[in-house]
Protein backbone atom coordinates (compact mmCIF):
# COMPACT_ATOMS: atom_id res chain seq x y z
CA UNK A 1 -14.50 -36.99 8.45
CA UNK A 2 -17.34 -36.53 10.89
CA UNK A 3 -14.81 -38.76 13.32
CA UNK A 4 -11.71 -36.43 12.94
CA UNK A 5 -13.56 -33.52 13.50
CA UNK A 6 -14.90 -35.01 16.30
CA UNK A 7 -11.20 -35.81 17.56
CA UNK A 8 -9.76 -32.93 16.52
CA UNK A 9 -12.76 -30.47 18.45
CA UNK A 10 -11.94 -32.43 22.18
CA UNK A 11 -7.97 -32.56 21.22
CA UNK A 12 -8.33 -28.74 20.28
CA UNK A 13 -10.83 -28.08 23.67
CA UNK A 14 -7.83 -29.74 26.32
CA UNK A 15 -5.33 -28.12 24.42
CA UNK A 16 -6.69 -24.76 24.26
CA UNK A 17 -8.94 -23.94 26.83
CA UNK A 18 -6.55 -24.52 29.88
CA UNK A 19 -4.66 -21.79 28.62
CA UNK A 20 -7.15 -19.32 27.61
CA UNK A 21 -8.56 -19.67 31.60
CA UNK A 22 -5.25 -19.13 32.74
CA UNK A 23 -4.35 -16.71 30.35
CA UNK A 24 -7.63 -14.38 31.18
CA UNK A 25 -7.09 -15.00 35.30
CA UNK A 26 -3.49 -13.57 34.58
CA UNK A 27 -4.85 -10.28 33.20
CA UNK A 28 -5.19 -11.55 29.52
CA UNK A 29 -8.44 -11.05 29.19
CA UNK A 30 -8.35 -7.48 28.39
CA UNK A 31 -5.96 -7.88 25.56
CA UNK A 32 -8.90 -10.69 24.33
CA UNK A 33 -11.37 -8.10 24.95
CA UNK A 34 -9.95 -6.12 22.12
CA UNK A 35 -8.58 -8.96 19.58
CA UNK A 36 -11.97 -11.54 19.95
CA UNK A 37 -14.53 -8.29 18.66
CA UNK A 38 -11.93 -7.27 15.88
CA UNK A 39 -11.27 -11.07 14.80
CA UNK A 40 -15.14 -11.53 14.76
CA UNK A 41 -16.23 -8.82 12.33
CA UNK A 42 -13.17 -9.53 10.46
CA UNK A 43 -14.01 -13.36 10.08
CA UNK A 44 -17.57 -12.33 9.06
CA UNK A 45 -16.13 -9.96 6.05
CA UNK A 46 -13.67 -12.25 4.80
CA UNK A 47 -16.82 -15.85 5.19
CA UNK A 48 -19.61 -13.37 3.66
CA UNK A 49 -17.40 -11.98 0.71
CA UNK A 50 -15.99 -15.86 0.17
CA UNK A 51 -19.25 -17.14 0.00
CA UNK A 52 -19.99 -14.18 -2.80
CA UNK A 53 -22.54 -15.68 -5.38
CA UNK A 54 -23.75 -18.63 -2.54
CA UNK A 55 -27.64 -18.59 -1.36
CA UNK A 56 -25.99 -19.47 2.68
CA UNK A 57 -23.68 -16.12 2.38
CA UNK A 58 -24.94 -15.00 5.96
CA UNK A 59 -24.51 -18.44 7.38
CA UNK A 60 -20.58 -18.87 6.12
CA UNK A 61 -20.35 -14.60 7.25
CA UNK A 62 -21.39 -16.96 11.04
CA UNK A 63 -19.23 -19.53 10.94
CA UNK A 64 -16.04 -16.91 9.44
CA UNK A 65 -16.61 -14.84 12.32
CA UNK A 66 -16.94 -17.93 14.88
CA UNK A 67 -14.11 -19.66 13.98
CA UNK A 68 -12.00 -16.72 13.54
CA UNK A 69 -12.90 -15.29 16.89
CA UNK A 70 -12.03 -18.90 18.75
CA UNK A 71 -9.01 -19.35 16.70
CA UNK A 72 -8.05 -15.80 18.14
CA UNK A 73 -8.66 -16.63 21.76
CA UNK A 74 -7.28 -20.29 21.44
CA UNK A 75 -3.92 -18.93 19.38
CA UNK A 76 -3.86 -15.72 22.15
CA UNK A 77 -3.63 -17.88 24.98
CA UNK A 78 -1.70 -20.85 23.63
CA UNK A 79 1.14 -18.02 23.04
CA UNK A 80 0.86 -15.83 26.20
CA UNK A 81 1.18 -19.03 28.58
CA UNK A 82 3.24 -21.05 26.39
CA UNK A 83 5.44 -19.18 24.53
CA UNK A 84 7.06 -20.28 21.55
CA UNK A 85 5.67 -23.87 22.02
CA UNK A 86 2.23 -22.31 22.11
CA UNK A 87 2.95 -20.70 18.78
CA UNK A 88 3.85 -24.11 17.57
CA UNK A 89 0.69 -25.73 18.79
CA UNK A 90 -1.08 -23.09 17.31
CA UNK A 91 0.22 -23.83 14.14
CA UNK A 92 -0.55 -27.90 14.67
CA UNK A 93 -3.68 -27.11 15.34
CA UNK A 94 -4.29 -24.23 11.99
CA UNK A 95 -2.96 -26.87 9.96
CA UNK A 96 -4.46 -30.03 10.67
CA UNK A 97 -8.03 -28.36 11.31
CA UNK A 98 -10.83 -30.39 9.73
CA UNK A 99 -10.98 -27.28 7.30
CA UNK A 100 -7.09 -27.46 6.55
CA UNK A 101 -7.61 -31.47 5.85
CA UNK A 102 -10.71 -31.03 3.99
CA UNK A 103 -9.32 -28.39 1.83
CA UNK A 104 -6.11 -30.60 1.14
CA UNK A 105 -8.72 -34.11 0.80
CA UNK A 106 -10.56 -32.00 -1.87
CA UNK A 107 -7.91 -30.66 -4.12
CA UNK A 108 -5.96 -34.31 -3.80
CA UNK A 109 -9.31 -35.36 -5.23
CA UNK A 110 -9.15 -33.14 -7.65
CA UNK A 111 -5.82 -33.84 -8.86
CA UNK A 112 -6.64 -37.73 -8.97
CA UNK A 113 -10.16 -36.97 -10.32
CA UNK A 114 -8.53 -35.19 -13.59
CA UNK A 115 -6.49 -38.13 -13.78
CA UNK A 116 -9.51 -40.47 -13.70
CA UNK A 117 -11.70 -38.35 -16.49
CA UNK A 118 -13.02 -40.48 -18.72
CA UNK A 119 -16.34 -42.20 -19.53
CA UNK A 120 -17.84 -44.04 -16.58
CA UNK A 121 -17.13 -47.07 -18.77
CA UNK A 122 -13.40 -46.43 -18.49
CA UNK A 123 -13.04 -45.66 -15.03
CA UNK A 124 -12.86 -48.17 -11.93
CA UNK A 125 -15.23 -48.81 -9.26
CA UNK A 126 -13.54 -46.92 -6.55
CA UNK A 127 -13.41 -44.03 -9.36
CA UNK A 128 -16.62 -44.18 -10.12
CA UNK A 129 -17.66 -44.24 -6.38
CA UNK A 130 -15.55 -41.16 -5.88
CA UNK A 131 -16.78 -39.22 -8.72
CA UNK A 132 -20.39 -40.12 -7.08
CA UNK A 133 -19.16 -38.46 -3.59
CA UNK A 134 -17.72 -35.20 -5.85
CA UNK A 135 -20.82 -35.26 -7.28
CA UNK A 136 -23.24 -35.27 -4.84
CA UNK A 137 -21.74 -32.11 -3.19
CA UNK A 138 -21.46 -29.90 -6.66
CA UNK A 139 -25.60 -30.57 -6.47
CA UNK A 140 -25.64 -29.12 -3.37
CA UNK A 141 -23.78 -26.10 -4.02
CA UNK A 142 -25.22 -25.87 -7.48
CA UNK A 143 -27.04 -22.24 -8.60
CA UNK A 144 -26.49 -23.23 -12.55
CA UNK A 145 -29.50 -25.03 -14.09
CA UNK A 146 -27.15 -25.89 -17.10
CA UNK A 147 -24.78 -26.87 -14.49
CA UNK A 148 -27.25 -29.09 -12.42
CA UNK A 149 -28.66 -30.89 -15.81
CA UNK A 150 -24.68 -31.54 -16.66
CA UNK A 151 -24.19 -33.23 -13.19
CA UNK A 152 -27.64 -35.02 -13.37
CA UNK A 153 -26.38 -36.54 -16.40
CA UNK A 154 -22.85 -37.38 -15.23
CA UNK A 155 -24.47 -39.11 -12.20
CA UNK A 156 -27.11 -40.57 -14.32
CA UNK A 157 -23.75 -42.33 -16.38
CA UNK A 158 -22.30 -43.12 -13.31
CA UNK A 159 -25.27 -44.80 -11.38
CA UNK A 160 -25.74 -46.85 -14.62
CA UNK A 161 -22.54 -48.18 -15.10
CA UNK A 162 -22.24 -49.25 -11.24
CA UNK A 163 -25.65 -51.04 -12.39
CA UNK A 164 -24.12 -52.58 -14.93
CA UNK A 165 -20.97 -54.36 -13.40
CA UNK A 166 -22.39 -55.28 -10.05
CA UNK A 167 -26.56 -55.18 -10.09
CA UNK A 168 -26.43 -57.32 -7.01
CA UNK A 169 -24.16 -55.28 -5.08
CA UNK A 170 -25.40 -51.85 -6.68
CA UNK A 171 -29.01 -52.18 -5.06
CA UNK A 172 -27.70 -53.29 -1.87
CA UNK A 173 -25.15 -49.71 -2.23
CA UNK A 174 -28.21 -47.72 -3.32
CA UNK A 175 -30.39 -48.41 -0.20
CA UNK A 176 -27.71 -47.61 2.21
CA UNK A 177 -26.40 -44.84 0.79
CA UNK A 178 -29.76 -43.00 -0.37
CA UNK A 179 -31.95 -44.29 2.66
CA UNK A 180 -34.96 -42.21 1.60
CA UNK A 181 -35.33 -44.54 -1.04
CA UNK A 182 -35.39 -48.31 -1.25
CA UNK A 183 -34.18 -49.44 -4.49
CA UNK A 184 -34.35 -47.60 -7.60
């Protein structure tokens, strides 16, 4: 994902940026003067009250109003020197953000995932590998300490069963993908 965004941040910049500059040289800039401000505080409400119970609540409040405030420039010039193809591109770009795909990537794994419940025991590789990867970001985000000893447990079930089909290729998995530890 790191890649696409990566992509998708340049792709965005030449799309976008050529047409904001013009846009603002034209006399656009005033009518960006008064939709950027408004988008920002707007995109810091709506990240701080999504982020209600989190501990980075200020942080996604940042990120709300930055992205929110770009989007707003990027979609106000795409239109003004565009037109109706700028609209469309502004669209393209909305919907296959790396927020968009992530969103979509999350709740397809989620979908699957609920099709894949089970013991580890009775799940494959790759859905035990996935359920690892779900995993490791519910820790992250985790407040719960009932919640956190539930997922130390799952991944506790899931670490052992990888053990247990492939030891071989399990310790050489474990020391790349945890590299502040070699081997258990």
């Amino acid at each position: 994902m790191r890649r696409y965004r990566a992509v998708w941040a340049v792709s965005a910049a030449v799309v976008t940026l050529p047409c904001v500059v013009l846009d603002s040289v034209t006399g656009g800039w005033q009518r960006l003067a008064l939709l950027v401000p408004t988008m920002l505080v707007f995109g810091g409400v709506l990240g701080f009250v999504f982020a209600d119970d989190r501990p980075d609540r200020w942080a996604s409040a940042r990120r709300g109003a930055g992205w929110l405030g770009m989007g707003t420039a990027a979609a106000d010039g795409l239109v003004s020197t565009l037109g109706g193809a700028g609209a469309l591109a502004s669209v393209v770009l909305v919907l296959t953000s790396p927020v968009v795909v992530g969103a979509i990537s999350s709740q397809y794994s989620a979908l699957t995932e609920r099709r894949a419940a089970g013991t580890p025991a009775s799940l494959s590789t790759h859905e035990l590998l996935r359920r690892w990867d779900r995993t490791t970001g519910e820790v992250l985000r985790c407040t719960s300490a009932t919640r956190m000893l539930a997922l130390t447990e799952e991944r506790r079930a899931v670490l052992d069963e990888l053990q247990l089909r492939d030891p071989v290729h399990f310790e050489q998995w474990w020391a790349t993908s945890v590299p502040d530890r070699s081997g258990r």
